[in-house]
Structures are given as structure tokens and as C-alpha cells.
C-alpha atoms as a PDB file:
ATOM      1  CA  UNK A   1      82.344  38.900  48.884  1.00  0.00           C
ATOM      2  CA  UNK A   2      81.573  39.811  52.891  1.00  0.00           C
ATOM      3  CA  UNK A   3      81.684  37.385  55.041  1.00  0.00           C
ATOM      4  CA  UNK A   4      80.216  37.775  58.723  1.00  0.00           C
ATOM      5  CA  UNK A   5      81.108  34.994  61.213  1.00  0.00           C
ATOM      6  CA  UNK A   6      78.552  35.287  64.635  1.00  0.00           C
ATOM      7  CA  UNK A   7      79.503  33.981  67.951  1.00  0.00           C
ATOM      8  CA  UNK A   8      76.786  33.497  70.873  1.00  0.00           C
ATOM      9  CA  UNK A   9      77.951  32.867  74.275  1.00  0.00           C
ATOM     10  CA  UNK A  10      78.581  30.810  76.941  1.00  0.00           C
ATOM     11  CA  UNK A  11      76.024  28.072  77.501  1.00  0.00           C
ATOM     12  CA  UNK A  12      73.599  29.764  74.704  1.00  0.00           C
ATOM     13  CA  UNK A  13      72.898  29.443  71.046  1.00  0.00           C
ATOM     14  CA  UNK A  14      72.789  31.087  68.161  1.00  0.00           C
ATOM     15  CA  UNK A  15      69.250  31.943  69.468  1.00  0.00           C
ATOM     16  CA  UNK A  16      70.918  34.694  71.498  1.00  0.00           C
ATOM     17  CA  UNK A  17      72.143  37.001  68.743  1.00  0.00           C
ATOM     18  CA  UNK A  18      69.424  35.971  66.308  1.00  0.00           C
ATOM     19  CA  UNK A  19      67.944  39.210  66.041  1.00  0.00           C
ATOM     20  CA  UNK A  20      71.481  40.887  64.564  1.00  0.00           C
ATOM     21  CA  UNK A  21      72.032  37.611  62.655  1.00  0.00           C
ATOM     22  CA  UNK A  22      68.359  37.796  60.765  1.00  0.00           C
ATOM     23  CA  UNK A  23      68.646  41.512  59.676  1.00  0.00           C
ATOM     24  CA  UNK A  24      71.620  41.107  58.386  1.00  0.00           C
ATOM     25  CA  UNK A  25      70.473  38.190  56.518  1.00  0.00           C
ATOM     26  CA  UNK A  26      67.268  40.117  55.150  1.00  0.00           C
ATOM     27  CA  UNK A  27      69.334  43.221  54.228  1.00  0.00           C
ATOM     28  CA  UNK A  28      72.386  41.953  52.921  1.00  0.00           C
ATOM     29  CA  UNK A  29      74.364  39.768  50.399  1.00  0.00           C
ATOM     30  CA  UNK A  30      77.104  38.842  52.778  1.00  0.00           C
ATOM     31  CA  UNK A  31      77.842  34.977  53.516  1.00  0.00           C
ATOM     32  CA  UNK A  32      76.900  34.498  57.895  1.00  0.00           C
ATOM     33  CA  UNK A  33      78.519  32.024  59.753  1.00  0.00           C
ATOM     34  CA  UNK A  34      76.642  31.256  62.696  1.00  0.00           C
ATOM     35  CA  UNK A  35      78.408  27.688  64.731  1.00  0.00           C
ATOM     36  CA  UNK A  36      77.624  26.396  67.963  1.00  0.00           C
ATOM     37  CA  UNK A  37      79.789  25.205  70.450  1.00  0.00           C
ATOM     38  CA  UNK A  38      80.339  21.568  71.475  1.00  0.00           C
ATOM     39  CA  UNK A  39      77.857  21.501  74.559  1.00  0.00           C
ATOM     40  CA  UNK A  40      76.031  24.166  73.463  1.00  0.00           C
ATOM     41  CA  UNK A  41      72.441  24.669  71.483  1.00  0.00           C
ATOM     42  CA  UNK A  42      68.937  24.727  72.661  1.00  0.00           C
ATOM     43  CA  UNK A  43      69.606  21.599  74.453  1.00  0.00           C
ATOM     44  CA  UNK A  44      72.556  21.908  77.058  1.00  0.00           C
ATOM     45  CA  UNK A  45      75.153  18.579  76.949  1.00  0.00           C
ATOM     46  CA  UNK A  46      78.342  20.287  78.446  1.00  0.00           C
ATOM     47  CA  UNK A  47      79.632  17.793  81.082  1.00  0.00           C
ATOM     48  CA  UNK A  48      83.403  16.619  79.692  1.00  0.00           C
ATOM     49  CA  UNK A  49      83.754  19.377  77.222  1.00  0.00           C
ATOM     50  CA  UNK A  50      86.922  21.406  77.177  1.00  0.00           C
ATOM     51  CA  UNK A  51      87.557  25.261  76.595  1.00  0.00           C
ATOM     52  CA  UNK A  52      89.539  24.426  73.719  1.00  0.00           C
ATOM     53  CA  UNK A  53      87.112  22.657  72.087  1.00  0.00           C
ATOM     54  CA  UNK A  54      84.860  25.906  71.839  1.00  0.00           C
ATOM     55  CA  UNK A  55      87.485  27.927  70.508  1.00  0.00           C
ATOM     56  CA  UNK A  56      88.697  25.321  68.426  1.00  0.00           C
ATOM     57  CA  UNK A  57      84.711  25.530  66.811  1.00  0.00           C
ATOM     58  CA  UNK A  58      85.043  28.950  65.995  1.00  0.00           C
ATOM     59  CA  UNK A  59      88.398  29.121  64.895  1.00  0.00           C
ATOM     60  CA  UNK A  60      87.550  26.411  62.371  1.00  0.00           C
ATOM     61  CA  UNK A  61      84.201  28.270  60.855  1.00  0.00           C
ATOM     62  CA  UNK A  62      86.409  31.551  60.780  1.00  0.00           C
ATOM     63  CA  UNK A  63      88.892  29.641  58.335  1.00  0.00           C
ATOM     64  CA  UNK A  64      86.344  28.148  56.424  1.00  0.00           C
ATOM     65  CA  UNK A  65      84.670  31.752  56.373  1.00  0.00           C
ATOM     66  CA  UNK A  66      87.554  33.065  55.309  1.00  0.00           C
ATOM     67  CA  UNK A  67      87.853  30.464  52.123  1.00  0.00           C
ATOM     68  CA  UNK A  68      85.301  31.665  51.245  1.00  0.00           C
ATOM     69  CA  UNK A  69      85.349  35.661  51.066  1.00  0.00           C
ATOM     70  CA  UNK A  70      87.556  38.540  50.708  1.00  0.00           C
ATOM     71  CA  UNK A  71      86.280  40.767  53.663  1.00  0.00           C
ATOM     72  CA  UNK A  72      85.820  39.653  57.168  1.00  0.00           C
ATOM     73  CA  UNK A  73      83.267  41.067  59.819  1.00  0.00           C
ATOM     74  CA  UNK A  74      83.377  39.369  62.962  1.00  0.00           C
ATOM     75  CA  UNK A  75      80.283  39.670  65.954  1.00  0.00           C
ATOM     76  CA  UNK A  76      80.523  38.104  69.320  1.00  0.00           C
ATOM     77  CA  UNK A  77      78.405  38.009  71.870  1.00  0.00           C
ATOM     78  CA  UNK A  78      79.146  37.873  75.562  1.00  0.00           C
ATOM     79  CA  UNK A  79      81.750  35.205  75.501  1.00  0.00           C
ATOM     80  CA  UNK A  80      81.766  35.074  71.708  1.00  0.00           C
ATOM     81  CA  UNK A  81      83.345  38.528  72.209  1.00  0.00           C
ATOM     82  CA  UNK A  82      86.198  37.062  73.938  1.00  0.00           C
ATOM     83  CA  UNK A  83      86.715  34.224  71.047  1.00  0.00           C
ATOM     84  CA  UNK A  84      86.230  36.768  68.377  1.00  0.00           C
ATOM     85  CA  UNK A  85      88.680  39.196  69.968  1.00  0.00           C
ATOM     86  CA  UNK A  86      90.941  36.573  69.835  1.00  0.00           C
ATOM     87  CA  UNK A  87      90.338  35.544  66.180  1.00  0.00           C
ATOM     88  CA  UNK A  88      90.847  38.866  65.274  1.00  0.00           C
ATOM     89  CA  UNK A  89      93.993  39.243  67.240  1.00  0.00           C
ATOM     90  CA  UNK A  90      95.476  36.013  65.488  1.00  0.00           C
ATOM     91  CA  UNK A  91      94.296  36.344  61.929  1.00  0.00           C
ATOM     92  CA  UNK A  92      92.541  39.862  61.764  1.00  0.00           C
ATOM     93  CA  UNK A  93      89.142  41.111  60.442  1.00  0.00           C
ATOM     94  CA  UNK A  94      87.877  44.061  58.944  1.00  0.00           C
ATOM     95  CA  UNK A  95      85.907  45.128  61.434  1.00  0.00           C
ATOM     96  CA  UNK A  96      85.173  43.685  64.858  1.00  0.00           C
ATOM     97  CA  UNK A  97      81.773  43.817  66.606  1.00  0.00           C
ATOM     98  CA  UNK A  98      81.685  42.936  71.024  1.00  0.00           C
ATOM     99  CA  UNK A  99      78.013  42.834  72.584  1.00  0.00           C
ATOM    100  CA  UNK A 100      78.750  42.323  76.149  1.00  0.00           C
ATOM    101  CA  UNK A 101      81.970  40.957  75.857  1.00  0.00           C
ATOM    102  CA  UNK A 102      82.766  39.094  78.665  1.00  0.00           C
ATOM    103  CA  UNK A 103      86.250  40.160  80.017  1.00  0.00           C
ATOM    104  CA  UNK A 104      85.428  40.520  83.519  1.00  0.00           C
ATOM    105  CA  UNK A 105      82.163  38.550  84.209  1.00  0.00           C
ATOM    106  CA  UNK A 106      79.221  39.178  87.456  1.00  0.00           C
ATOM    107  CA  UNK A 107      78.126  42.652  88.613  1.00  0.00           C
ATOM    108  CA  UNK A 108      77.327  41.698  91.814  1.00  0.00           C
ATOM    109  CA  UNK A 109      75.323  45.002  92.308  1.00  0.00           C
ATOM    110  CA  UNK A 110      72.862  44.729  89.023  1.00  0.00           C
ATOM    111  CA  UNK A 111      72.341  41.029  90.214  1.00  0.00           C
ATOM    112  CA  UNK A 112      71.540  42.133  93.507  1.00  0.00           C
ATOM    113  CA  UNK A 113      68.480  44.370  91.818  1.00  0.00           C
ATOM    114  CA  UNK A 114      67.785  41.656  89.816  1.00  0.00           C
ATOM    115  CA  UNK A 115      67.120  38.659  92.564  1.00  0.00           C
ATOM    116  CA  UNK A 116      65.290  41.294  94.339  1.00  0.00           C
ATOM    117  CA  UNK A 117      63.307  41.865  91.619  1.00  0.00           C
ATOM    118  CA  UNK A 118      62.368  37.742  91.588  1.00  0.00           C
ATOM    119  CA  UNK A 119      61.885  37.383  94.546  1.00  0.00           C
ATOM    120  CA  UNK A 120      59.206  40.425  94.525  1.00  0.00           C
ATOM    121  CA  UNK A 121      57.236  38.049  91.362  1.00  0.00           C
ATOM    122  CA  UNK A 122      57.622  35.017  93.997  1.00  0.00           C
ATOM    123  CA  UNK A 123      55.970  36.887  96.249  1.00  0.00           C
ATOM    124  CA  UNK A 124      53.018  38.303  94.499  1.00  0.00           C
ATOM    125  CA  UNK A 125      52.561  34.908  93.009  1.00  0.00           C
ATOM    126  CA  UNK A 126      53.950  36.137  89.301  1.00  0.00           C
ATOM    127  CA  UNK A 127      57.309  34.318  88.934  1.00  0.00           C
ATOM    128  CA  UNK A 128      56.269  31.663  86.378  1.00  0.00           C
ATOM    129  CA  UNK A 129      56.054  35.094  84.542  1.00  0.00           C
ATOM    130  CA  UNK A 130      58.974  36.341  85.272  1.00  0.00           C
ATOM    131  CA  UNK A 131      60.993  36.485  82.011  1.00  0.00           C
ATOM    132  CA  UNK A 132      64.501  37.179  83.823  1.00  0.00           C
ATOM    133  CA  UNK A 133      64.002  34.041  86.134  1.00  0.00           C
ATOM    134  CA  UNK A 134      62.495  31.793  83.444  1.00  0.00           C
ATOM    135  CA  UNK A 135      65.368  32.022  81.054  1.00  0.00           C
ATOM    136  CA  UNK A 136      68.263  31.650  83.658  1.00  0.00           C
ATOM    137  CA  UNK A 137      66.785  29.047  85.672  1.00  0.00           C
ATOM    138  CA  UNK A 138      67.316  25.841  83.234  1.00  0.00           C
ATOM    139  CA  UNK A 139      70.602  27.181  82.305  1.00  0.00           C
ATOM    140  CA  UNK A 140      72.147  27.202  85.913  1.00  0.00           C
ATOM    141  CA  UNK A 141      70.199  23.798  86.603  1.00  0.00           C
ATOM    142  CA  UNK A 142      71.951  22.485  83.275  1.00  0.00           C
ATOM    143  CA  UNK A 143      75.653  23.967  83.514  1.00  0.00           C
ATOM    144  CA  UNK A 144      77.770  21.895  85.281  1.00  0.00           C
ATOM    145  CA  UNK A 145      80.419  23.441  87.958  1.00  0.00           C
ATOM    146  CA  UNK A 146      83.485  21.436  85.339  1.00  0.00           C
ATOM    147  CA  UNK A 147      82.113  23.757  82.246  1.00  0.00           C
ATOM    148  CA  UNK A 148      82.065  27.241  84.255  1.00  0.00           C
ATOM    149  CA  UNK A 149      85.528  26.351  85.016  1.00  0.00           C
ATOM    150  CA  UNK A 150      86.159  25.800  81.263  1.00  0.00           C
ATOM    151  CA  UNK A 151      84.783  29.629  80.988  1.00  0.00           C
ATOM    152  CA  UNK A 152      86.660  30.837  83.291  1.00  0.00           C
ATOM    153  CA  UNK A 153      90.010  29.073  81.700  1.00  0.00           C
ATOM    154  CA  UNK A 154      88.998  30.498  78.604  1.00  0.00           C
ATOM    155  CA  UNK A 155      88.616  34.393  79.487  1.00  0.00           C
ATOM    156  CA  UNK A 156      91.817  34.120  80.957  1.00  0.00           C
ATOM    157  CA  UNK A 157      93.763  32.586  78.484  1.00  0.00           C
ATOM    158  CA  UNK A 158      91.870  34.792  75.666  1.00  0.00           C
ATOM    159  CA  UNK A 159      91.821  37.699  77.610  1.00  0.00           C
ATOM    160  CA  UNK A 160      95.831  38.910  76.619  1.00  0.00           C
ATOM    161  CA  UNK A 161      94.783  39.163  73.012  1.00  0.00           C
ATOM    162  CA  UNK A 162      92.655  42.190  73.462  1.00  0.00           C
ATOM    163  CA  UNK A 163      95.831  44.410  73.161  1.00  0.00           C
ATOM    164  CA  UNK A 164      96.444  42.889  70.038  1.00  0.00           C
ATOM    165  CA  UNK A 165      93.046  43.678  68.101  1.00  0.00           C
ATOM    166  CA  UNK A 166      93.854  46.535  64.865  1.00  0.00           C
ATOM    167  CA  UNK A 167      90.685  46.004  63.446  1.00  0.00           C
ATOM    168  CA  UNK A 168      88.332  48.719  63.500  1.00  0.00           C
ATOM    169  CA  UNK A 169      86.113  48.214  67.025  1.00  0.00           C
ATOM    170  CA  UNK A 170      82.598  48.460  67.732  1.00  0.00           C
ATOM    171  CA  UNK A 171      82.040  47.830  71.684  1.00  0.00           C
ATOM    172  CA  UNK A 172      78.101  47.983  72.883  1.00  0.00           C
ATOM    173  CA  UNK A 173      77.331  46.885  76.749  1.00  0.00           C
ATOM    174  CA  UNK A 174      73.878  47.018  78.776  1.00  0.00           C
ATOM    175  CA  UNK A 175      74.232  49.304  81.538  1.00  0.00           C
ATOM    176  CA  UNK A 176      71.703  46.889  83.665  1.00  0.00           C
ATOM    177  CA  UNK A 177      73.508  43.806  82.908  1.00  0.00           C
ATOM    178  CA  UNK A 178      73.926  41.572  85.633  1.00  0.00           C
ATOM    179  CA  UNK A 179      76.226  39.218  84.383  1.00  0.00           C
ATOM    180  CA  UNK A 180      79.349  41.110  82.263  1.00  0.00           C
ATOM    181  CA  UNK A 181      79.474  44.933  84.390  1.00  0.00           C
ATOM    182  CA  UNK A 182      80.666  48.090  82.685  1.00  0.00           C
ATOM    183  CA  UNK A 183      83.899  47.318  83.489  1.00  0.00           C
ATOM    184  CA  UNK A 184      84.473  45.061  81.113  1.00  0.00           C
ATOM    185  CA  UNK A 185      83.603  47.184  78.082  1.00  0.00           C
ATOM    186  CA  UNK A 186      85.526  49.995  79.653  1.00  0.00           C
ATOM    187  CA  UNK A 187      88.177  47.674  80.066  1.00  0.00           C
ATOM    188  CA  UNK A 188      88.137  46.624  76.651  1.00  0.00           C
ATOM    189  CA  UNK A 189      87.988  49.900  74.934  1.00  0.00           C
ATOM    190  CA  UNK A 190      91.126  51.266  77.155  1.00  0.00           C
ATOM    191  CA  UNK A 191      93.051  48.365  75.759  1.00  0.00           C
ATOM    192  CA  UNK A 192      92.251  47.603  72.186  1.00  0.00           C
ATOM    193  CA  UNK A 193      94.858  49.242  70.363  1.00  0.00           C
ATOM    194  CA  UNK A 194      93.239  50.679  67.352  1.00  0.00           C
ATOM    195  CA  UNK A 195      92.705  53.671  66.490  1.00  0.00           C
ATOM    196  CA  UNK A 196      89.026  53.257  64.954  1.00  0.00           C
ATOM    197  CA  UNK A 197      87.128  52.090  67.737  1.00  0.00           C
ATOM    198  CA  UNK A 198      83.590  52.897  69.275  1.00  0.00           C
ATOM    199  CA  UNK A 199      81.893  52.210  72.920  1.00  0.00           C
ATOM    200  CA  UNK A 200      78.070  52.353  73.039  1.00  0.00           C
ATOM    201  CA  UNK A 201      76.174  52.191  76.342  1.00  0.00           C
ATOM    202  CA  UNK A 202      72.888  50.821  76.258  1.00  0.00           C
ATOM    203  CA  UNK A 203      71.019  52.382  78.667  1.00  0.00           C
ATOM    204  CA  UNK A 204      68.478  50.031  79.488  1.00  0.00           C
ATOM    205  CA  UNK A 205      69.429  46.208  78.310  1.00  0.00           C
ATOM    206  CA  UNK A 206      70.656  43.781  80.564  1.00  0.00           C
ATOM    207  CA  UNK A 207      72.943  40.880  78.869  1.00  0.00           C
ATOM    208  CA  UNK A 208      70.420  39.295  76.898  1.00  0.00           C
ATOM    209  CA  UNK A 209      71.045  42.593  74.857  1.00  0.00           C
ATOM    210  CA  UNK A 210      70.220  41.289  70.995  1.00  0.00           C
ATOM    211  CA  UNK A 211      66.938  40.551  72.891  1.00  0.00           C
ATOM    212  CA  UNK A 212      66.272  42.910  75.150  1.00  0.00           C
ATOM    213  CA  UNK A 213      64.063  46.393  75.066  1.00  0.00           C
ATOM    214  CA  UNK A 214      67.093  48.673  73.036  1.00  0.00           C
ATOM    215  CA  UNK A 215      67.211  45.686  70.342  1.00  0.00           C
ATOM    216  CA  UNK A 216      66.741  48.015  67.833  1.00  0.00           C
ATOM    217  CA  UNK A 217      69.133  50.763  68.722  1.00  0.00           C
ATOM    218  CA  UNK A 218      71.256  47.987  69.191  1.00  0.00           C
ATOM    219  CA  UNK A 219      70.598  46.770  65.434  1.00  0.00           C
ATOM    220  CA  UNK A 220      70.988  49.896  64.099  1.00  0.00           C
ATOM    221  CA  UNK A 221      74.465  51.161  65.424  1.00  0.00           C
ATOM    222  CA  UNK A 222      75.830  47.707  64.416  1.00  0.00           C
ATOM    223  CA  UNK A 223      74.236  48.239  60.681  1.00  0.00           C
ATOM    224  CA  UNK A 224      75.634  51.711  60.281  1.00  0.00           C
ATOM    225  CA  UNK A 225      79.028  50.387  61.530  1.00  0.00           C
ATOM    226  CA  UNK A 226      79.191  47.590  59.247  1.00  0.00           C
ATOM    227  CA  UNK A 227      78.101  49.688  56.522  1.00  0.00           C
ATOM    228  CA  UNK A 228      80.031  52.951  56.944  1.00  0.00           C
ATOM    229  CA  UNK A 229      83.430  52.807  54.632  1.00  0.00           C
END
């Protein structure tokens, strides 16, 4: 039996890799894990909660994943890529999936673009309709200073076990992200040490990338990599 465990990011949900997470529940057998974070969710509570406790979350649904099934696939997402690198590092997988993976975080130039870009709706009167500003605005009003601390305590304590990943390595990044720049994917794919391993630039897709206009490029290069022997 297959088992996939799926890791959102920081301060998201589930929601944010639902896309990958439904197709691969309509198409497959295999057994998805899918936890949330202390803090985390559709409804923000992270004031007091630790680092730790996150990857303590995952580490926990990866061992009961792995009770469960013979085969391991592991997806992360943005910061989910840094806890799944390191689950993969500590325990190994079978194959290892990194959407935005957040190793270095903020490219200050893609931001730039992007607040430019609001502050053109706020100007014409459209940014209630701007989808960018809409779905980062409760988030930074919600996150406390303490948690992006946490964050940044995590990706550099997790960070090391990169050049420890064997697993076979599928690494996808939006060239327009704003928040996790090129680097980091680069980064990543210079220092995973396997020998099977795969970097795919989406031209288009900022970091909500499971969501974003490439979605189903996206879906499809992580189906034929899960699938391919």
C-alpha cells in the first residue's frame, strides 16, 4: 500500500495544496495524510505556539503513515517542503515532492511588482478585487511577530538536512513568486544529494502555486513523477 503524507505551509491549511491533494485522491488508491499545524487552519490561533510543535505534527502523521503502508511519498508545500525534507532526511521516503520550498524566504524584487501592482487596484478603485491583496491581507493582520520568529527558527534548524535527502527529488518553484525566490529551489537542487532529482520552473505562478494559473502543469508533472517506476 502507498501512502502520501501532504504538508501546507506556514500560516495556511491544507486548503493550499488541495488541488494536488484531491487528484490524487480521485485517481488513486493510495492512503493521504493531510495534518495541520497547531495554530494553523482556516482560522489563524498562533500566538504561544512553538516551531517544534509544527514539526512535531508532522513527524507524528508521517509515523502513523508509515504504520500504515509499505511505500512512502512525501509533498510539501512552501514550508511543508522544509519539514518534509527533513522527514525524509531522518527516516526516508520513496520519493520526495518540494512546491516552493521555503529555504531562503522574500524576493524582495517580485514583491516589489507585486505591491505595485495593489496599489495600481487601490487606485482605480478595484482592490476589494484584488485576489493577491485579499488573500495576504488577513494573514499578515493574524500572524503574530512571536510565530514568524518560530518560522524563521525552523528553516534554520531544518535547513542542514537538505544534504541529507536520497530519495528521489521532484523540486517545482513559481518564477513570479514573491515570497520563496528562485534561489531557494536552485539552492535546494545544488544540495540534495541524490542522484534522481528534478527542478521545474513554473513560468508564471507566484507561491500560491497549487492554486495559481499553471495548476495543471503543476498537477501533471507531480502525477507523472509519482507514477513513473
Amino acid at each position: 500500500m502507498i501512502g502520501c503524507l501532504c504538508l501546507h505551509g506556514f500560516t495556511g491549511g491544507p486548503y493550499e495544496i488541495e488541488p494536488v491533494t484531491e487528484y490524487l485522491r480521485k485517481n488513486t488508491d493510495w492512503i493521504l495524510s493531510v495534518p495541520t499545524y497547531p495554530g494553523h487552519g482556516d482560522v489563524l490561533s498562533l500566538k504561544g505556539i512553538t516551531h517544534q510543535e509544527w514539526i512535531d505534527e508532522a513527524e507524528k502523521a508521517y509515523l502513523e503513515l508509515r504504520e500504515k503502508t509499505d511505500t512512502i511519498y512525501i509533498l510539501g508545500f512552501s514550508m511543508g517542503g522544509m519539514i518534509g525534507g527533513y522527514l525524509a532526511s531522518k527516516y526516508g521516503c520513496d520519493k520526495l515532492i518540494l512546491l516552493s520550498a521555503s529555504a531562503y524566504y522574500m524576493n524582495p524584487a517580485q514583491m516589489l511588482k507585486d505591491i505595485a501592482d495593489v496599489i495600481k487596484s487601490g487606485i482605480s478603485g478595484q482592490l476589494k478585487d484584488h485576489e493577491l491583496f485579499l488573500r495576504y491581507r488577513k494573514k499578515f493582520m493574524d500572524t503574530p511577530f512571536s510565530a514568524t520568529r518560530e518560522f524563521r527558527k525552523l528553516v534554520r534548524t531544518l535547513k542542514p538536512a537538505i544534504q541529507d535527502i536520497k530519495a528521489p527529488t521532484l523540486i517545482i518553484q513559481g518564477e513570479c513568486d514573491g515570497l520563496v525566490p528562485k534561489k531557494s529551489a536552485e539552492y535546494i537542487y545544488r544540495t540534495i544529494p541524490s542522484s534522481q532529482k528534478k527542478l521545474c520552473y513554473l513560468q508564471q505562478s507566484k507561491h500560491m502555486i497549487c492554486h495559481d494559473v499553471e495548476q495543471e502543469q503543476l498537477i501533471e508533472e507531480v502525477f507523472k513523477f509519482l507514477m513513473n517506476k
